[in-house]
Protein backbone atom coordinates (compact mmCIF):
# COMPACT_ATOMS: atom_id res chain seq x y z
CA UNK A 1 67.80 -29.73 105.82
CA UNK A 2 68.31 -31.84 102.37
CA UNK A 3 68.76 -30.62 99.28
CA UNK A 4 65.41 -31.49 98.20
CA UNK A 5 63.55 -29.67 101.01
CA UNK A 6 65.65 -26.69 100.40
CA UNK A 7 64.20 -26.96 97.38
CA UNK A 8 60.35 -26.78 98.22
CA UNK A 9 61.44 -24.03 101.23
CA UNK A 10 62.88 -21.65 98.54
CA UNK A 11 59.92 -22.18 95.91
CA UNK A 12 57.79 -21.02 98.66
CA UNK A 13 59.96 -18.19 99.25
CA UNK A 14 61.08 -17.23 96.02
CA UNK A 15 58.56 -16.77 93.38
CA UNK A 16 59.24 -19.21 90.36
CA UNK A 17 60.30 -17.22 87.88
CA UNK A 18 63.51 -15.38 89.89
CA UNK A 19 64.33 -19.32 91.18
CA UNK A 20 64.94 -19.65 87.04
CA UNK A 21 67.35 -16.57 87.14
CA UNK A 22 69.16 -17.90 90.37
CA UNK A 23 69.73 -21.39 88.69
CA UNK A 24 71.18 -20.11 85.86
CA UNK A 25 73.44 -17.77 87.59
CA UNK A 26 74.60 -21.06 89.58
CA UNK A 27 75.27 -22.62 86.36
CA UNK A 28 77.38 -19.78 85.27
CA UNK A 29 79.58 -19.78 88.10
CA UNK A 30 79.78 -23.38 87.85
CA UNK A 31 81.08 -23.55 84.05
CA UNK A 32 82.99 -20.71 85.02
CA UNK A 33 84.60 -21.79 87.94
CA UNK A 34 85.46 -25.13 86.52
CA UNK A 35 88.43 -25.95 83.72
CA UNK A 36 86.65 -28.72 82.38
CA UNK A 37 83.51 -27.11 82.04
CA UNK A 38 85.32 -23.89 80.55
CA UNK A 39 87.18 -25.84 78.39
CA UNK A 40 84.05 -27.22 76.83
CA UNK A 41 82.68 -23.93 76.93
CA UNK A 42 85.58 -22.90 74.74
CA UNK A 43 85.32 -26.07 72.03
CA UNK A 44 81.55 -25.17 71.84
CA UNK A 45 82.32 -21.62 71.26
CA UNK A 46 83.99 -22.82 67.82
CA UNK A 47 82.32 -25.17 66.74
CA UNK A 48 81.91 -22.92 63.46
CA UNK A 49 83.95 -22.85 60.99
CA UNK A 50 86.30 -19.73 62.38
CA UNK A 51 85.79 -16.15 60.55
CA UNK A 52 86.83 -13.61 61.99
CA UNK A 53 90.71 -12.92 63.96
CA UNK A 54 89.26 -13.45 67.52
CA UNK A 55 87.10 -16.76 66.07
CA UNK A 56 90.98 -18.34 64.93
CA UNK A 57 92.17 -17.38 68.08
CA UNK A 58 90.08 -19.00 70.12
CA UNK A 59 90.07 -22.34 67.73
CA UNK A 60 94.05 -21.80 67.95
CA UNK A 61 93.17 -22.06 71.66
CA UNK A 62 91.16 -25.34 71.17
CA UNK A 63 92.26 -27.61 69.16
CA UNK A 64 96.52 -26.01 68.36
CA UNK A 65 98.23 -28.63 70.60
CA UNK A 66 101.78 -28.27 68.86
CA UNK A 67 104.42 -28.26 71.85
CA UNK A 68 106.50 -25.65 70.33
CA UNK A 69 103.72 -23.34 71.75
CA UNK A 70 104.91 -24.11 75.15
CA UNK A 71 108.18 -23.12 74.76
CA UNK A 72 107.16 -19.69 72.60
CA UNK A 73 105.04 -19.15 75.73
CA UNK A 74 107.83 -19.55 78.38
CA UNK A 75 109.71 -16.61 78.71
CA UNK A 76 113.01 -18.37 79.90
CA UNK A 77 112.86 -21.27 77.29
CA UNK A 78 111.99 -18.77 74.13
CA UNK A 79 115.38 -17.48 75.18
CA UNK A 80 116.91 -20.07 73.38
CA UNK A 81 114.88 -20.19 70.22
CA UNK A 82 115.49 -16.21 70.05
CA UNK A 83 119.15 -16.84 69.96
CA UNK A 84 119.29 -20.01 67.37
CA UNK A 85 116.95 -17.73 65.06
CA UNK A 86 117.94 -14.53 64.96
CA UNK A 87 121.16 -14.23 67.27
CA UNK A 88 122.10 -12.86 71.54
CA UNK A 89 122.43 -9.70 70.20
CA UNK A 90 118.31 -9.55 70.04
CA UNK A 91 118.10 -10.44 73.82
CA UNK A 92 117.88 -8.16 76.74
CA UNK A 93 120.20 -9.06 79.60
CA UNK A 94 119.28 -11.02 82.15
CA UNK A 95 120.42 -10.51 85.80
CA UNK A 96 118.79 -14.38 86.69
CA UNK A 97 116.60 -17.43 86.22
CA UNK A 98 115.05 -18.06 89.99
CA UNK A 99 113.03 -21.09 90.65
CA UNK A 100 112.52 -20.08 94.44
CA UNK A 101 111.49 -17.69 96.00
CA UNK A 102 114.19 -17.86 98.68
CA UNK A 103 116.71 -16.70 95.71
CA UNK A 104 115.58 -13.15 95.46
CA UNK A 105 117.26 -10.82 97.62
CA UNK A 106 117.38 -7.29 96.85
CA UNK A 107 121.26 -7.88 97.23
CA UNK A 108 120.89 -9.49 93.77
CA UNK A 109 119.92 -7.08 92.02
CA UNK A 110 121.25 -3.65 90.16
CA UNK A 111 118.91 -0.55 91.32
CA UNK A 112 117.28 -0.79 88.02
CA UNK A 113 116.14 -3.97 87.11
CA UNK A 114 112.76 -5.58 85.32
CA UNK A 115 110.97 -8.66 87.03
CA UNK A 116 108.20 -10.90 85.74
CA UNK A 117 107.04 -14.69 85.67
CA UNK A 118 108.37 -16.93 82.77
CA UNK A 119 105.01 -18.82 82.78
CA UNK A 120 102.14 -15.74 82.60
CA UNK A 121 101.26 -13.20 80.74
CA UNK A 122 101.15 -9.06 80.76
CA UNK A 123 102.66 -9.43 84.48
CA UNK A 124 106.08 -7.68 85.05
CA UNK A 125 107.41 -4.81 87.64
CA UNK A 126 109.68 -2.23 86.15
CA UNK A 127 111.55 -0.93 88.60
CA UNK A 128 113.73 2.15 87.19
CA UNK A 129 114.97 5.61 88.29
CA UNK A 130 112.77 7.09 85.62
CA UNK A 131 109.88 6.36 87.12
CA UNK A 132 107.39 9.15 88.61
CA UNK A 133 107.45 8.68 92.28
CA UNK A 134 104.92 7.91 94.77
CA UNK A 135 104.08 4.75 92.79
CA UNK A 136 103.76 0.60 94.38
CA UNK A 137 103.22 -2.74 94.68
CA UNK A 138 99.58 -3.55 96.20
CA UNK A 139 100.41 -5.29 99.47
CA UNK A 140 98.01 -7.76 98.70
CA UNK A 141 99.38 -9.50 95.51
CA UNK A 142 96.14 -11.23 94.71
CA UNK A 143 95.03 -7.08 93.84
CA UNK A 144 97.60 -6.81 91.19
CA UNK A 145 98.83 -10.50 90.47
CA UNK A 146 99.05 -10.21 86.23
CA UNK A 147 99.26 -6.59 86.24
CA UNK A 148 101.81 -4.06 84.89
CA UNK A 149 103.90 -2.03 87.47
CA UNK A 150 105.85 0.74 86.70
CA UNK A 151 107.65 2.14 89.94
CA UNK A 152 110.81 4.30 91.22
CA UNK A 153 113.89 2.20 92.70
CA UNK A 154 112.56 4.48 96.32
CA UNK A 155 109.23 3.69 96.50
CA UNK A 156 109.82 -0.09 96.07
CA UNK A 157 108.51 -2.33 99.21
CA UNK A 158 110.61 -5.09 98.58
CA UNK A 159 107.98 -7.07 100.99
CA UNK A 160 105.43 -6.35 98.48
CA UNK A 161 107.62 -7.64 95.77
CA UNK A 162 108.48 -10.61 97.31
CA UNK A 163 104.27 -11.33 97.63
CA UNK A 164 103.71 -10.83 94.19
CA UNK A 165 106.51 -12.95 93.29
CA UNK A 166 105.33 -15.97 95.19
CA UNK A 167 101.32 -15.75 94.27
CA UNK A 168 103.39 -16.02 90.62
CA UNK A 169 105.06 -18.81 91.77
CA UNK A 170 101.86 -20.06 93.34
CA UNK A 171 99.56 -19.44 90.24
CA UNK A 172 98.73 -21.45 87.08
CA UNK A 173 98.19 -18.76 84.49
CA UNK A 174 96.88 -21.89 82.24
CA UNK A 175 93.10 -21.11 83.50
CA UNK A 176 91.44 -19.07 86.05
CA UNK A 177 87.94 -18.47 87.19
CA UNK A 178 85.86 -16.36 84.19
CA UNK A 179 88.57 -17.10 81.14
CA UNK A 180 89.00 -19.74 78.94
CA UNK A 181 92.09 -21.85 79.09
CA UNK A 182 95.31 -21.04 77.66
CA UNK A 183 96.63 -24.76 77.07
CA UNK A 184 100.27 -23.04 75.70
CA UNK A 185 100.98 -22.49 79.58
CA UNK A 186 99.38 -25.27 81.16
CA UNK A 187 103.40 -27.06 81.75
CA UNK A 188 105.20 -24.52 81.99
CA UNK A 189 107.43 -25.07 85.19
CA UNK A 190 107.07 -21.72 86.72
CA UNK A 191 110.37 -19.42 87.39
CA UNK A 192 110.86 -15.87 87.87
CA UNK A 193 113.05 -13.93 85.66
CA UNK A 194 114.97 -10.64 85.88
CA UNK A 195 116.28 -8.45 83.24
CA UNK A 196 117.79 -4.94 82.23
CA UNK A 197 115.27 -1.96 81.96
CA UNK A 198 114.96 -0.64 78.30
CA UNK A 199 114.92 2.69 77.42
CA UNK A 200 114.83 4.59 73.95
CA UNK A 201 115.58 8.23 74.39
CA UNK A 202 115.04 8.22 78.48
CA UNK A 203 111.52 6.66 78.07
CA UNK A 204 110.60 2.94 78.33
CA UNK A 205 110.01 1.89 74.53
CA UNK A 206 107.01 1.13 72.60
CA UNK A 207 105.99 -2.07 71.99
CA UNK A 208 105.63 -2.98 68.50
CA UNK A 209 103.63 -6.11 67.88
CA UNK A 210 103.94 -8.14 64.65
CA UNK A 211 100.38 -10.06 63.75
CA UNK A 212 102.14 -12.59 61.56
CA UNK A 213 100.24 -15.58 59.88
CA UNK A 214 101.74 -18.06 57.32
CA UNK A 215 105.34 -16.13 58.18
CA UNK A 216 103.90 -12.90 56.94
CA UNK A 217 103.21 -9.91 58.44
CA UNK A 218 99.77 -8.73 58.23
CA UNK A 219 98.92 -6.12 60.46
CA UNK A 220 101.65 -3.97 63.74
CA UNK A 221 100.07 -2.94 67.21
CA UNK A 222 101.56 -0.01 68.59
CA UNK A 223 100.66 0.64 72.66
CA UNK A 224 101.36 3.59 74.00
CA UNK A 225 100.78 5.35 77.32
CA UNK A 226 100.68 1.61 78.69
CA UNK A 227 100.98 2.53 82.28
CA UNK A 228 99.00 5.53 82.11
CA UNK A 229 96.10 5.88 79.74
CA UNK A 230 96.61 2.90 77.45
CA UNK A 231 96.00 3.71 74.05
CA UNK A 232 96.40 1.12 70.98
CA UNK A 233 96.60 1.76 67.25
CA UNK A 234 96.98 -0.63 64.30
CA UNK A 235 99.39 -0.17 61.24
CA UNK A 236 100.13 -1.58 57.67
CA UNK A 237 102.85 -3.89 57.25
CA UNK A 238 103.71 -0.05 55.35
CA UNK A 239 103.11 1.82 58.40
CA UNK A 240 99.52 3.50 56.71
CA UNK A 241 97.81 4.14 60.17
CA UNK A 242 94.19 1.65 60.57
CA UNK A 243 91.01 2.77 61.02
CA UNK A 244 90.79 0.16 63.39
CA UNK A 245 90.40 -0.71 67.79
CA UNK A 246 91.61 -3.38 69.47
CA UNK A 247 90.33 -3.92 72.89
CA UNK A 248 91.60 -0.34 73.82
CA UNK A 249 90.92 3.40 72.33
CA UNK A 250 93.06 4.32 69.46
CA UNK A 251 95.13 7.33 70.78
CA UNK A 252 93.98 9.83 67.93
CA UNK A 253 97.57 10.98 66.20
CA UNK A 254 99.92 8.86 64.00
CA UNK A 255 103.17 7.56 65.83
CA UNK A 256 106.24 8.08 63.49
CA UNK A 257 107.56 5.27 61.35
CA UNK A 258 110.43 3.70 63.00
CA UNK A 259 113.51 3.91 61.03
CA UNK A 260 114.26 0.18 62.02
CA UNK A 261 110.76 -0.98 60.89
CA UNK A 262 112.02 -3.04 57.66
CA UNK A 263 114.39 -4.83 60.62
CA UNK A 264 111.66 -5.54 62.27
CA UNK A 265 109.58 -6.95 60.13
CA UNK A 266 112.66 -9.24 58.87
CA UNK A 267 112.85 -10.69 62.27
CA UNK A 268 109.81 -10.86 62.96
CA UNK A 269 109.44 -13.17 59.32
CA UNK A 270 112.42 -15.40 60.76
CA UNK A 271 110.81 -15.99 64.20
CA UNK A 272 107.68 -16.99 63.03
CA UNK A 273 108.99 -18.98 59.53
CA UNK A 274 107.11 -22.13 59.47
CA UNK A 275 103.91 -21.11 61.97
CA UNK A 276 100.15 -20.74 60.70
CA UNK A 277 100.63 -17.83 63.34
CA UNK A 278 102.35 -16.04 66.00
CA UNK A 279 102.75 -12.43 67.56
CA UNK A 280 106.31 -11.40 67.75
CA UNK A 281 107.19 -8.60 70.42
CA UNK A 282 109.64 -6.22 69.84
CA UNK A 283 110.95 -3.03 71.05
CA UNK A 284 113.06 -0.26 69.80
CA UNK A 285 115.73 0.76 72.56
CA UNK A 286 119.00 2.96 72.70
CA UNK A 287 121.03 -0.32 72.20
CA UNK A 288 118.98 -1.25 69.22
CA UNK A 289 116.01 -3.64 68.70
CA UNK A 290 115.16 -5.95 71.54
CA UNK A 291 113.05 -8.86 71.42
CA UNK A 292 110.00 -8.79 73.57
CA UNK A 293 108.22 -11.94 73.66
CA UNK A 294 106.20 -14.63 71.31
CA UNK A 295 102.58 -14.53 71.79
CA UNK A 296 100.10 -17.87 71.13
CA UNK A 297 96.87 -16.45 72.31
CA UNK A 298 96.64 -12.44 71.47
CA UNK A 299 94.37 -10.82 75.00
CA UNK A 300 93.45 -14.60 75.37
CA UNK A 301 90.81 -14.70 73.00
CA UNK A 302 88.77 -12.08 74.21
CA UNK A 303 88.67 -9.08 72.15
CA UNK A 304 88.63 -8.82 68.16
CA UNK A 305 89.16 -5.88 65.96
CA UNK A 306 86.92 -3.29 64.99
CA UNK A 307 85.41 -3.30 62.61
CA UNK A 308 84.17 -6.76 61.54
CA UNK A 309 85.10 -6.75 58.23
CA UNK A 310 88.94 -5.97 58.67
CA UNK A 311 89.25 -8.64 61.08
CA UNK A 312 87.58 -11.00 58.94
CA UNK A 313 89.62 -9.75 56.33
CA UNK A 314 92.65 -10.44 58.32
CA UNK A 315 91.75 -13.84 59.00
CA UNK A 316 91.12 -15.08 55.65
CA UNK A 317 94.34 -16.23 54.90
CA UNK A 318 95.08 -17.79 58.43
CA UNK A 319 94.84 -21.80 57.66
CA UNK A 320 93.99 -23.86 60.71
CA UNK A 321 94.82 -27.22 60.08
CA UNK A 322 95.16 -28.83 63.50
């Protein structure tokens, strides 16, 4: 049968008005399920002139084609950039840079030990003797493939590890089906990376996030329970607690100011001198601050604060001139 009888068959069969619905559910999946047509998708989406935080993300997304976003987005290259700006010291170890899969043997590796992709994003296993047991890999890494893992050095499946590792290897986080393309990560030649487990006082850290545009810092994103019931609040550069969201509840009590925080704000300022904007990662740990990662493209453009007005507010002094 041709196309165009199909057609007539399913007008018969279908009344008109559902046959409407069911072609533009086609067109979704196609715009969807194609880069070019998402990344069209995405320029039409700000064609505006940006207002809010989440509308200069996603022109940031669009039109931002400076390479240096590349390397802030590769987790083995940034390496580098860390230790020109701010010094090794900053840096967690690493146990090894792995281009193959064939490297990683569990032979290689201490019985704590953190693994993640140098070319995604919000993907890593923490594997560490803190962990609660009964915890795992999905045996199907397609389950679980940019997801968080948080499991005890006994209940690892190194099998399962090894899938995950490879659908990594195998996987463009650049663009998938249903988001909008990420162009930081598009060349990124993908490698897998180990590195110590952090702790601050026999806990894996919180991760304080630095919102800093024009080298300033305007707001800090605290996540806590991140592998249980993720919670998220905003802060002040002055640590005055936001009555603000972010993709995920606010966790209803004030964390404590860290001690280090004028540190980390000072780094932050020298890692992201001379950008119109970057998130800088960082984590307070027994052995002192760590550096985390540089982030482009804050939940990929798909989630702005709450409410409105503070994340227009936030944006206003964010100049876009790409």
């Amino acid at each position: 049968m041709d196309k165009k009888s199909f057609r007539k068959l399913s007008l018969i069969l279908i009344p008109e008005s559902l046959w409407k619905i069911f072609q533009r559910l086609i067109w979704f999946c196609k715009l969807v399920g194609n880069e070019n047509l998402a990344t069209f998708k995405l320029r039409m989406k700000v064609v505006k002139k940006p207002l809010t935080f989440q509308d200069k993300i996603l022109y940031k997304m669009a039109r931002d084609r400076n390479p240096m976003l590349t390397l802030f987005a590769d987790k083995v290259s940034v390496r580098k950039y860390v230790r020109e700006r701010i010094g090794s010291e900053y840096l967690t170890v690493s146990y090894g840079e792995f281009k193959s899969i064939s490297e990683l043997t569990r032979q290689s590796f201490p019985r704590n030990f953190v693994l993640k992709s140098n070319h995604g994003s919000g993907a890593s296993v923490i594997c560490w003797e803190g962990a609660p047991r009964g915890g795992g890999i999905p045996s199907k890494a397609s389950a679980a493939i940019w997801d968080k893992h948080l499991i005890h050095p006994d209940d690892l499946v190194w099998e399962h590890l090894i899938n995950l590792s490879s659908r990594w290897m195998k996987t463009n986080y650049y663009w998938a089906m249903g988001k909008f393309p990420e162009w930081a990560y598009k060349e990124i030649e993908p490698q897998i990376l180990s590195e110590e487990v952090l702790t601050h006082n026999s806990q894996i850290p919180e991760d304080y996030k630095f919102f800093m545009v024009n080298g300033e810092c305007i707001f800090i994103q605290v996540d806590v329970s991140r592998y249980d019931e993720h919670k998220r609040d905003l802060y002040s550069p002055n640590w005055d607690l936001l009555n603000a969201s972010f993709l995920y509840p606010k966790s209803g009590s004030k964390t404590d100011r860290p001690s280090e925080l004028t540190e980390m704000i000072n780094i932050a300022k020298i890692l992201a001198a001379g950008l119109d904007f970057i998130r800088v990662d960082l984590y307070r740990t027994d052995s002192g601050i760590k550096f985390g990662e540089l982030t482009n493209y804050p939940e990929g453009g798909t989630a702005d604060i709450q409410p409105k007005e503070l994340s227009i507010n936030f944006a206003k002094n964010w100049v876009q001139n790409y």
